[in-house]
PDB file of N, CA and C in Angstrom:
ATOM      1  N   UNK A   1     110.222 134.672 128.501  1.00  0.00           N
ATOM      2  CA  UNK A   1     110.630 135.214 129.771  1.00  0.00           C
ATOM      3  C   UNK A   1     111.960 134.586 130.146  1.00  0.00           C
ATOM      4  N   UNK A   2     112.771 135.421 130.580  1.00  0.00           N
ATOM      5  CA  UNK A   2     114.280 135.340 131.287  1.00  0.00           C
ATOM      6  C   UNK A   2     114.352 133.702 132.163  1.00  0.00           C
ATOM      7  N   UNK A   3     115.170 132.673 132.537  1.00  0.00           N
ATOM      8  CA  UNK A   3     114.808 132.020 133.463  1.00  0.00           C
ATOM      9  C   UNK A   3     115.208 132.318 134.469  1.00  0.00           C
ATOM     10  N   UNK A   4     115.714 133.717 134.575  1.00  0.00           N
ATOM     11  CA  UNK A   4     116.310 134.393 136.111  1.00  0.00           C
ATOM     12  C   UNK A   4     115.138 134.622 136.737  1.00  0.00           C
ATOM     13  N   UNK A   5     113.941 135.005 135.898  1.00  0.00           N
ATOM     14  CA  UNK A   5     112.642 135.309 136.477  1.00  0.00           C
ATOM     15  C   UNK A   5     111.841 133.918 137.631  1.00  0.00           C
ATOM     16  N   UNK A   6     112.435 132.565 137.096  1.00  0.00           N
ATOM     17  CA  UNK A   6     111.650 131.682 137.393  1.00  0.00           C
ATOM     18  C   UNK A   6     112.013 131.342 138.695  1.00  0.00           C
ATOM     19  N   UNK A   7     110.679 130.858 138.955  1.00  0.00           N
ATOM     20  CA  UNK A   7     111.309 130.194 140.575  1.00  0.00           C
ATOM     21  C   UNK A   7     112.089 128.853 140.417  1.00  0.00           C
ATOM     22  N   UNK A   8     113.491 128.898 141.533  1.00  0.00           N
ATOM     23  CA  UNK A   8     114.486 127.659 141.845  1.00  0.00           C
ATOM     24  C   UNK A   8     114.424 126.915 142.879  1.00  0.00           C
ATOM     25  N   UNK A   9     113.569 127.706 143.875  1.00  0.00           N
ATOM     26  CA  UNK A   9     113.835 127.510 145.169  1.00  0.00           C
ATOM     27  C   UNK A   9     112.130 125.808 145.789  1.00  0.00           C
ATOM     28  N   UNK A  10     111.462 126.052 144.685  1.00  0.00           N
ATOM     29  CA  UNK A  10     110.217 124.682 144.537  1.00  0.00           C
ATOM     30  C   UNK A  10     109.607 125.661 145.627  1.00  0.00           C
ATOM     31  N   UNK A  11     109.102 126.763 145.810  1.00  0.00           N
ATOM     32  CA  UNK A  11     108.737 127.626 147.129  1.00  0.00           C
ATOM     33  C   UNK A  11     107.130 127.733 146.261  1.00  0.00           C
ATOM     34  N   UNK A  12     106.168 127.315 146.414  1.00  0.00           N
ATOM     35  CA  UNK A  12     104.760 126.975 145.992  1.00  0.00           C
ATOM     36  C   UNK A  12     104.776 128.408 146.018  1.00  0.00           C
ATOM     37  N   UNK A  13     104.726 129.214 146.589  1.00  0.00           N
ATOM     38  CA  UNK A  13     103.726 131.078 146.118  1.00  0.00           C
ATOM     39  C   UNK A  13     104.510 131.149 144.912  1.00  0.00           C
ATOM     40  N   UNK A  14     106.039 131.109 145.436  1.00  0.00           N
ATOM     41  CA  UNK A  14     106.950 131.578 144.174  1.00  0.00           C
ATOM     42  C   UNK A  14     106.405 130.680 142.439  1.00  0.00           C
ATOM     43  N   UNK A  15     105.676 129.727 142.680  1.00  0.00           N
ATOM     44  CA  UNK A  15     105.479 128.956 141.275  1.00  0.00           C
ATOM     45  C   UNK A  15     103.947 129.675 140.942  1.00  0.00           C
ATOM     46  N   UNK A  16     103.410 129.579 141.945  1.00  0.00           N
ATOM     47  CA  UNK A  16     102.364 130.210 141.656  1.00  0.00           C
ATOM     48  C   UNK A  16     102.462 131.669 140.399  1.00  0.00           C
ATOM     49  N   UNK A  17     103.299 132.567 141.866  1.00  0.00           N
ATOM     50  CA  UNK A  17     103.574 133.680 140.776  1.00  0.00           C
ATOM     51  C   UNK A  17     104.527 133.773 139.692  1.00  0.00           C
ATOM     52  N   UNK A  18     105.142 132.739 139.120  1.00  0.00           N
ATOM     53  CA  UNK A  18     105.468 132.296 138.410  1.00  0.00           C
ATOM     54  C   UNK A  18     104.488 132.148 136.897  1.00  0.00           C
ATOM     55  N   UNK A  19     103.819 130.773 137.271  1.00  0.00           N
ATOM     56  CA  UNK A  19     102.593 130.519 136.028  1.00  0.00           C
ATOM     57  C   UNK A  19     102.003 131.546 136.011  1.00  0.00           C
ATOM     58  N   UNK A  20     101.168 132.419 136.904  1.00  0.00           N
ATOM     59  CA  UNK A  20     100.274 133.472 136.468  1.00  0.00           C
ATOM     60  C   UNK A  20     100.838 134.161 135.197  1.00  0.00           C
ATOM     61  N   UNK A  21     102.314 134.652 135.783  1.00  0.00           N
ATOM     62  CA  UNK A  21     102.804 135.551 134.780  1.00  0.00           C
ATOM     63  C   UNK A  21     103.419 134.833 133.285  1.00  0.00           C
ATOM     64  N   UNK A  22     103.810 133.759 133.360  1.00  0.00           N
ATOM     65  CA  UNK A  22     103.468 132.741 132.639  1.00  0.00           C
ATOM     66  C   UNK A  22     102.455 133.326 131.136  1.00  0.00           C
ATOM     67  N   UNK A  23     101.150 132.706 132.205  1.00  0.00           N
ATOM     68  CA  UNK A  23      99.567 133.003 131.690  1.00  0.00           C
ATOM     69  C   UNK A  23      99.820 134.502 131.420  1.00  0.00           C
ATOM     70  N   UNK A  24     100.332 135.573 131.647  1.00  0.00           N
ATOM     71  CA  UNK A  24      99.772 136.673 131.079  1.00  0.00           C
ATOM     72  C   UNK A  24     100.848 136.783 130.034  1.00  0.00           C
ATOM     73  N   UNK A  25     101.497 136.537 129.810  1.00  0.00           N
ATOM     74  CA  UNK A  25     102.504 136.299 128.648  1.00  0.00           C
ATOM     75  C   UNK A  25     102.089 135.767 127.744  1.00  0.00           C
ATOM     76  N   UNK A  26     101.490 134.313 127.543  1.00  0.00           N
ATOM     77  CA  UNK A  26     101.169 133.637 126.779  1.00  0.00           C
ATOM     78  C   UNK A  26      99.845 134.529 126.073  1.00  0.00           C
ATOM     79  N   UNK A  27      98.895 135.158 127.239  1.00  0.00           N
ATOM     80  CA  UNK A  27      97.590 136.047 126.575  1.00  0.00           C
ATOM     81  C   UNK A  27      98.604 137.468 125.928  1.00  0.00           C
ATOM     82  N   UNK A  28      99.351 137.757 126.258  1.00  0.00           N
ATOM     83  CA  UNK A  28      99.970 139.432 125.624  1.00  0.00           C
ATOM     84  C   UNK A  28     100.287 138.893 124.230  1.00  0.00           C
ATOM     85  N   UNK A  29     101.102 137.587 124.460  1.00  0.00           N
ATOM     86  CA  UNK A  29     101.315 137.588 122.886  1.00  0.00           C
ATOM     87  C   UNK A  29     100.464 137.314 121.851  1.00  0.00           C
ATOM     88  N   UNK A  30      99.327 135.739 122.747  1.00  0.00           N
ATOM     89  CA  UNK A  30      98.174 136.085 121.517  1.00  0.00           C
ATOM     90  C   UNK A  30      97.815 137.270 120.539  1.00  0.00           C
ATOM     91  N   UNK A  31      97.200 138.070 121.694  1.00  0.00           N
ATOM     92  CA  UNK A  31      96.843 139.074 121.351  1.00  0.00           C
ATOM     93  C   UNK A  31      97.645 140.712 120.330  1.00  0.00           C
ATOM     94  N   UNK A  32      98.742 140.375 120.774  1.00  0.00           N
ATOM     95  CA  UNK A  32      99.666 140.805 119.901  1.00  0.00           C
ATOM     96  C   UNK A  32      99.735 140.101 118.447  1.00  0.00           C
ATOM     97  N   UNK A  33     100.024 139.042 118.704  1.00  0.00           N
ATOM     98  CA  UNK A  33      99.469 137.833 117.191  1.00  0.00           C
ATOM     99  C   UNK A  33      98.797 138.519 116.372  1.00  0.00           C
ATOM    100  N   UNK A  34      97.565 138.110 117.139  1.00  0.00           N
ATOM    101  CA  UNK A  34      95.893 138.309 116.785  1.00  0.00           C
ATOM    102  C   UNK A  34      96.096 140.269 115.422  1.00  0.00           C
ATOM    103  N   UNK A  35      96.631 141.646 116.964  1.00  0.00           N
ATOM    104  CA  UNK A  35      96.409 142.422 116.037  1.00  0.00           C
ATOM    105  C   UNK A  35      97.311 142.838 115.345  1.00  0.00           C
ATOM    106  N   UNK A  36      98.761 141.550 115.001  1.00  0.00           N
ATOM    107  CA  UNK A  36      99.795 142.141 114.274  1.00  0.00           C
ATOM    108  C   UNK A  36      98.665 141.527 112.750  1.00  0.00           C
ATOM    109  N   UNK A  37      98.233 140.280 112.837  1.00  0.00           N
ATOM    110  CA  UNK A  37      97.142 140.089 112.072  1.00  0.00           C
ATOM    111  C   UNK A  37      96.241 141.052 111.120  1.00  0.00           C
ATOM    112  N   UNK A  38      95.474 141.202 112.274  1.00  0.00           N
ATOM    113  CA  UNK A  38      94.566 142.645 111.771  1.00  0.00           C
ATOM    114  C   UNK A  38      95.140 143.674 111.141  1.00  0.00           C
ATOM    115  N   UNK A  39      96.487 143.936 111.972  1.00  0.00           N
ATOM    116  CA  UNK A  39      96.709 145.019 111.003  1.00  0.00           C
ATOM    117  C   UNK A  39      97.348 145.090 109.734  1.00  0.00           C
ATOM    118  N   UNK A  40      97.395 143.654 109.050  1.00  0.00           N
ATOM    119  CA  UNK A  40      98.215 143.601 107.649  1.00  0.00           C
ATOM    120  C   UNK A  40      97.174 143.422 106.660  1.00  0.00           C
ATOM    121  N   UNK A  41      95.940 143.684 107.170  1.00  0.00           N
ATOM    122  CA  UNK A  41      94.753 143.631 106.739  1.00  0.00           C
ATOM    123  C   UNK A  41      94.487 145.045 105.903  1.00  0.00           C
ATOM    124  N   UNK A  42      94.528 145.423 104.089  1.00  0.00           N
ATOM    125  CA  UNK A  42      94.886 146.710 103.657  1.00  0.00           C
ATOM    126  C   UNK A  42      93.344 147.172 103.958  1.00  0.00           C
ATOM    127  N   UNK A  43      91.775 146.557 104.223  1.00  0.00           N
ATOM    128  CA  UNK A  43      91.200 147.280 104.875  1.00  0.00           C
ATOM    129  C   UNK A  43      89.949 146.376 105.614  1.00  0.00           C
ATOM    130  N   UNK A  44      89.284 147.010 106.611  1.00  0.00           N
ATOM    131  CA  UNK A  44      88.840 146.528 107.626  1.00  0.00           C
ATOM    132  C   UNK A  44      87.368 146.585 107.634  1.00  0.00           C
ATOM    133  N   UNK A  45      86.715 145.946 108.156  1.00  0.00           N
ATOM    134  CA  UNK A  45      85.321 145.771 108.826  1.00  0.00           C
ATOM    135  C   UNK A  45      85.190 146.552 109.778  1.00  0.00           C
ATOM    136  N   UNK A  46      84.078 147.528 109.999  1.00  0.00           N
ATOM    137  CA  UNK A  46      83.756 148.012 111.645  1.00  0.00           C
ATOM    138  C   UNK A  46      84.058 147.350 112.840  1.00  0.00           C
ATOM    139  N   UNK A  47      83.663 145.650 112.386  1.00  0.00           N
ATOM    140  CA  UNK A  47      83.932 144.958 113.421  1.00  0.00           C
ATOM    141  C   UNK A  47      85.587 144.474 114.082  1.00  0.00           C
ATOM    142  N   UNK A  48      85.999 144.587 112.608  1.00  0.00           N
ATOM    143  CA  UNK A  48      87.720 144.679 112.849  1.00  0.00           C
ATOM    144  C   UNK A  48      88.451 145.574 113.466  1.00  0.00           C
ATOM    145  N   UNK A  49      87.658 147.028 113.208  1.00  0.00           N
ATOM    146  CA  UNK A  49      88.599 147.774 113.600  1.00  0.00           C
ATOM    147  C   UNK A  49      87.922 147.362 115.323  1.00  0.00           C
ATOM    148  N   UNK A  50      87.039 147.576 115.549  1.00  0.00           N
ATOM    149  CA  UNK A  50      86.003 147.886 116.762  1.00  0.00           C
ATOM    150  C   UNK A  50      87.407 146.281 117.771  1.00  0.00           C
ATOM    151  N   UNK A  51      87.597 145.033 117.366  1.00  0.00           N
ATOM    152  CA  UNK A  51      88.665 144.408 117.166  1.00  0.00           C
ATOM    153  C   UNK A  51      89.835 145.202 117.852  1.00  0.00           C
ATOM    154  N   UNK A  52      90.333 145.701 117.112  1.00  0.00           N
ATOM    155  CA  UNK A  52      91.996 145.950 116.968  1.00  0.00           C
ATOM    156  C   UNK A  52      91.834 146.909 118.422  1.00  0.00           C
ATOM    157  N   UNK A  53      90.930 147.887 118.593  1.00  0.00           N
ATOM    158  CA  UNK A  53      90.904 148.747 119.954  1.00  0.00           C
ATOM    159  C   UNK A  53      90.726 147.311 121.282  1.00  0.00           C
ATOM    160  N   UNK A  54      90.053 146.744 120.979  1.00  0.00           N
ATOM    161  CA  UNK A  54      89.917 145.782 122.096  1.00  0.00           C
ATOM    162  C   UNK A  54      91.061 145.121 122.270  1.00  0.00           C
ATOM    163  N   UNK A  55      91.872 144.520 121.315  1.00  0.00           N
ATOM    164  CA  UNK A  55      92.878 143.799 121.443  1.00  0.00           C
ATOM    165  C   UNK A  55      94.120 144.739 121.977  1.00  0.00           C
ATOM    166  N   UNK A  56      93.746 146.141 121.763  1.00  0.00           N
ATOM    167  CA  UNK A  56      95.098 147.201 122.229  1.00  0.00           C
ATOM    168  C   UNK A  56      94.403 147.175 123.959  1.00  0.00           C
ATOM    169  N   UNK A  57      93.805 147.060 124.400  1.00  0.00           N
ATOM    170  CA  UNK A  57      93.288 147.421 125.760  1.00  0.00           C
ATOM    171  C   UNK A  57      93.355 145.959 126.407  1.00  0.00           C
ATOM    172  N   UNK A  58      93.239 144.911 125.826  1.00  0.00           N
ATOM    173  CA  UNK A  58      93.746 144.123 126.634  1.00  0.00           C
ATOM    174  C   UNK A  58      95.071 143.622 126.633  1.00  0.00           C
ATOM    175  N   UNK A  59      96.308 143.905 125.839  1.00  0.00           N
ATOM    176  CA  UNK A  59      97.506 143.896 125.853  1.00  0.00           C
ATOM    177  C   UNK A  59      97.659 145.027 127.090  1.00  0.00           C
ATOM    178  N   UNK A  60      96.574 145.838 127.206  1.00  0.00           N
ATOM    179  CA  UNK A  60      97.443 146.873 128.322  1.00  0.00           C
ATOM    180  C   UNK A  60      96.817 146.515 129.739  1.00  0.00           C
ATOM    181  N   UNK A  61      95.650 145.679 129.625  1.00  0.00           N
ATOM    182  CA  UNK A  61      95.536 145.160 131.083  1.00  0.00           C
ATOM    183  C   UNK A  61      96.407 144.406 131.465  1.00  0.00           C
ATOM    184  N   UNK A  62      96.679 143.235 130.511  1.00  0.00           N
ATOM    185  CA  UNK A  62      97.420 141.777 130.528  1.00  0.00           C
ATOM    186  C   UNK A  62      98.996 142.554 131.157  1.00  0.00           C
ATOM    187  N   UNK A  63      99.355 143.754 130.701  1.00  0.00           N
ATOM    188  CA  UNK A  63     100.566 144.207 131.390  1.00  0.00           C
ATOM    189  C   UNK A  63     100.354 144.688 132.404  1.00  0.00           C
ATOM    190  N   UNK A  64      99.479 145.191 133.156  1.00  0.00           N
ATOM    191  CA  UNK A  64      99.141 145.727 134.804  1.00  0.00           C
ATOM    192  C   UNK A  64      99.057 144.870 134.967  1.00  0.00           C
ATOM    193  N   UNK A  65      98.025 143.697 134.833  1.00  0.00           N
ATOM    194  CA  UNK A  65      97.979 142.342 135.476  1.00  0.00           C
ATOM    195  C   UNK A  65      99.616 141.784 135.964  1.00  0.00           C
ATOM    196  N   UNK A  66     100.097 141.629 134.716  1.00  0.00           N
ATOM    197  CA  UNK A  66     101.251 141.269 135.263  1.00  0.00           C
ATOM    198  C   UNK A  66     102.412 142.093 136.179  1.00  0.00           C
ATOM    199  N   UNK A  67     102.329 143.204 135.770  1.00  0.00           N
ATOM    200  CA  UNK A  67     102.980 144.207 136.356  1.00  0.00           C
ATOM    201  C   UNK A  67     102.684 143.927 138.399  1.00  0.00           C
ATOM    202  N   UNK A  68     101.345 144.008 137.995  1.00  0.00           N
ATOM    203  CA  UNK A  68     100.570 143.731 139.628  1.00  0.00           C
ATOM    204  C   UNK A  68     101.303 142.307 140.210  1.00  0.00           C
ATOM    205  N   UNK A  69     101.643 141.406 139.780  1.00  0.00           N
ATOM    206  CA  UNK A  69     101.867 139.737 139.515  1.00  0.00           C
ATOM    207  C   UNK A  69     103.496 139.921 140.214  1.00  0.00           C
ATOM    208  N   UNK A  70     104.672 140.776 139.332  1.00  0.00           N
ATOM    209  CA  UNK A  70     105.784 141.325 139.672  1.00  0.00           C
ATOM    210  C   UNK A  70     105.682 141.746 140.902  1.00  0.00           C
ATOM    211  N   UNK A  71     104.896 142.909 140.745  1.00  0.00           N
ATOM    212  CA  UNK A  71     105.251 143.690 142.693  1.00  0.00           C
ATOM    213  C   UNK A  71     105.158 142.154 143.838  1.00  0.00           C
ATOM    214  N   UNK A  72     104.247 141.583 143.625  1.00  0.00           N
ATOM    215  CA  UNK A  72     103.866 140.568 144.403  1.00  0.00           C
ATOM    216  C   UNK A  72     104.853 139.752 144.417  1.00  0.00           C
ATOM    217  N   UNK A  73     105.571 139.377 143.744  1.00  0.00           N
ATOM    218  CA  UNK A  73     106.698 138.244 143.786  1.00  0.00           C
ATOM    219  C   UNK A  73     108.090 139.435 145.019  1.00  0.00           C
ATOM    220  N   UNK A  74     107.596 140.285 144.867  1.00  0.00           N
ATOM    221  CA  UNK A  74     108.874 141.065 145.731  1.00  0.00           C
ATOM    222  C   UNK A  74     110.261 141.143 144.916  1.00  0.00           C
ATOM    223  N   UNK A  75     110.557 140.923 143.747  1.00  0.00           N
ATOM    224  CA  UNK A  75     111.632 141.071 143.018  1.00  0.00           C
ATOM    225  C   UNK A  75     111.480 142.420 141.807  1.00  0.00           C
ATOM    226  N   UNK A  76     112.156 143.653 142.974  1.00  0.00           N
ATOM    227  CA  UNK A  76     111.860 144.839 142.036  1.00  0.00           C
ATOM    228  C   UNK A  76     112.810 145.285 140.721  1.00  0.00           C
ATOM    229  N   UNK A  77     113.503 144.048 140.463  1.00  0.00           N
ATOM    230  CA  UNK A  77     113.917 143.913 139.082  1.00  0.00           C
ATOM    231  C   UNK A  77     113.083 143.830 137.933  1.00  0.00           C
ATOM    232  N   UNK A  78     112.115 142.519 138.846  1.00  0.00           N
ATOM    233  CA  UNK A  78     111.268 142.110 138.003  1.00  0.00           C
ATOM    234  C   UNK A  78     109.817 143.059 137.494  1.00  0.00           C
ATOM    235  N   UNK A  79     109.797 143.939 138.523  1.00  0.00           N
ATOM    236  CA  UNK A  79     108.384 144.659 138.240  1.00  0.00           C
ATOM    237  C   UNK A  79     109.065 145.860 137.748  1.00  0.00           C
ATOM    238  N   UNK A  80     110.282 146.371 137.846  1.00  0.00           N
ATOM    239  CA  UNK A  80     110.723 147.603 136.663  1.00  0.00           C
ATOM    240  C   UNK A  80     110.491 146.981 135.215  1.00  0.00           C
ATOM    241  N   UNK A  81     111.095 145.390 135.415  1.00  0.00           N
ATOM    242  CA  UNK A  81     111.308 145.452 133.649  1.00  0.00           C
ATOM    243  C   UNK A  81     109.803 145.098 132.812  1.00  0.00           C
ATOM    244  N   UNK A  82     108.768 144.518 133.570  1.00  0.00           N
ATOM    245  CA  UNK A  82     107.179 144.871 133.803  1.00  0.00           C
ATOM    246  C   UNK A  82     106.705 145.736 133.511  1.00  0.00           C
ATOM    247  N   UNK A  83     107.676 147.324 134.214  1.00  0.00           N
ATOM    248  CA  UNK A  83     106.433 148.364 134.043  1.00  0.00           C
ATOM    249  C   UNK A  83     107.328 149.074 132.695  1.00  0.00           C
ATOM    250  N   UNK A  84     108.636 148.996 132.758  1.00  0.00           N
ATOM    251  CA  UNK A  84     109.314 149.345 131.230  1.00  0.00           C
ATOM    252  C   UNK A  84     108.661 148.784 129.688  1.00  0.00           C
ATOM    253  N   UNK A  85     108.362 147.063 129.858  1.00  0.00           N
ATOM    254  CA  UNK A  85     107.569 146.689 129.090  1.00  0.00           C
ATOM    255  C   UNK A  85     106.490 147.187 128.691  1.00  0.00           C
ATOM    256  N   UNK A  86     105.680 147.772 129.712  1.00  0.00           N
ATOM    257  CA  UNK A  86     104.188 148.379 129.672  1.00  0.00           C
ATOM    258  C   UNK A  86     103.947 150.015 128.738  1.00  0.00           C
ATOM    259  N   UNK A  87     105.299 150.185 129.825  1.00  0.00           N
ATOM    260  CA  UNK A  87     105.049 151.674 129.187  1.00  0.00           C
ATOM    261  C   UNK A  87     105.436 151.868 127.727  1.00  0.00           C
ATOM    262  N   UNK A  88     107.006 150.754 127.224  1.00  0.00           N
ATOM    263  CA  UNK A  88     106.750 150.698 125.723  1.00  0.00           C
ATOM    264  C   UNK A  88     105.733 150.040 125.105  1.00  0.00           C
ATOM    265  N   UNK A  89     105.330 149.355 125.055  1.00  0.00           N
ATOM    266  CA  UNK A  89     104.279 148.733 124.715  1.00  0.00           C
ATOM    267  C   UNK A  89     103.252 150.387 124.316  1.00  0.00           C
ATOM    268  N   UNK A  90     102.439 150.399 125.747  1.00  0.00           N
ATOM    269  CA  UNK A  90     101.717 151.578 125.468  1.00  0.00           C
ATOM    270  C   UNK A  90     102.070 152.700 124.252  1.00  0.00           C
ATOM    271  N   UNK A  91     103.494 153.023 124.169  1.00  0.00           N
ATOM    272  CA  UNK A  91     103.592 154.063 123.354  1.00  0.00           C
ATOM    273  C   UNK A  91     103.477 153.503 122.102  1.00  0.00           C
ATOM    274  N   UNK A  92     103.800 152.323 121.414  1.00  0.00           N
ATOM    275  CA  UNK A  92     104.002 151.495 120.216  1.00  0.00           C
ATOM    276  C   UNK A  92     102.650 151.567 120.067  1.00  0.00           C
ATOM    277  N   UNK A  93     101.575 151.103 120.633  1.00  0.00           N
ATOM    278  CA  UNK A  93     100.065 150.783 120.503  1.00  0.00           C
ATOM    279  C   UNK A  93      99.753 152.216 120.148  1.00  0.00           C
ATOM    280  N   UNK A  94     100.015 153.502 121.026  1.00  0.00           N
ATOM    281  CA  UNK A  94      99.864 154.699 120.944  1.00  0.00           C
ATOM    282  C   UNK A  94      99.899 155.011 119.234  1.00  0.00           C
ATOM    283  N   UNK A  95     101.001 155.006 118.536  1.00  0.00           N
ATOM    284  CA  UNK A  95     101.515 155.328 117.814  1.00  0.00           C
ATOM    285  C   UNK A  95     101.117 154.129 116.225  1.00  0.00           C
ATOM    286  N   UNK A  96     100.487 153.192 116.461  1.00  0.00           N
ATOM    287  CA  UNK A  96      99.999 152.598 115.061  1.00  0.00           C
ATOM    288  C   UNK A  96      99.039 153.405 114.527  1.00  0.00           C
ATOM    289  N   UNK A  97      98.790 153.085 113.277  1.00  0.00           N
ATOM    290  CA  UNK A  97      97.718 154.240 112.244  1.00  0.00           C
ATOM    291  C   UNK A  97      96.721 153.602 112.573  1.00  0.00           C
ATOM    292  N   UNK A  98      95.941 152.566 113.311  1.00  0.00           N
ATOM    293  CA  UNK A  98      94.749 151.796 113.395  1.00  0.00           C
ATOM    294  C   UNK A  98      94.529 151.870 114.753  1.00  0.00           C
TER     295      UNK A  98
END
């Protein structure tokens, strides 16, 4: 994340909403990790694939979450480039063969 995003001002909500989004960053990428993982996998378990859908649905909460996290900070820079993230994201996830 940008450090234009971060709070300067030591304003406690502002750190708050800060780490949250933080925290949903740190979970998007796991999870991105996790099913760039899975998917170099040439074939899968039920339970893998059953996997890879879960891990696509919570990359897309973890971005409303944060998206939600943005509006709240009141910096509508920050929640466009949030919901731009989301919506690519979504189409990339859209668009894998798994």
């Amino acid at each position: 994340m940008d450090n234009e995003y971060l709070s300067s001002d030591g304003n406690r909500e502002d750190d708050n909403l800060t780490n949250r989004l933080l925290q949903k960053e740190k979970e998007i990428r796991s999870a991105i990790d996790e099913l760039a993982r899975l998917e170099e996998s040439p074939s899968l378990s039920a339970n893998e694939i059953l996997k890879i859908q879960l891990l696509k649905q919570t990359i897309v909460r973890n971005y409303d979450e944060a998206l939600n996290i943005a509006k709240q900070s009141g910096d509508k820079d920050l929640a466009r480039e949030y919901e731009r993230r989301r919506d690519k994201t979504v189409r990339a996830l859209q668009m894998m063969k798994r």
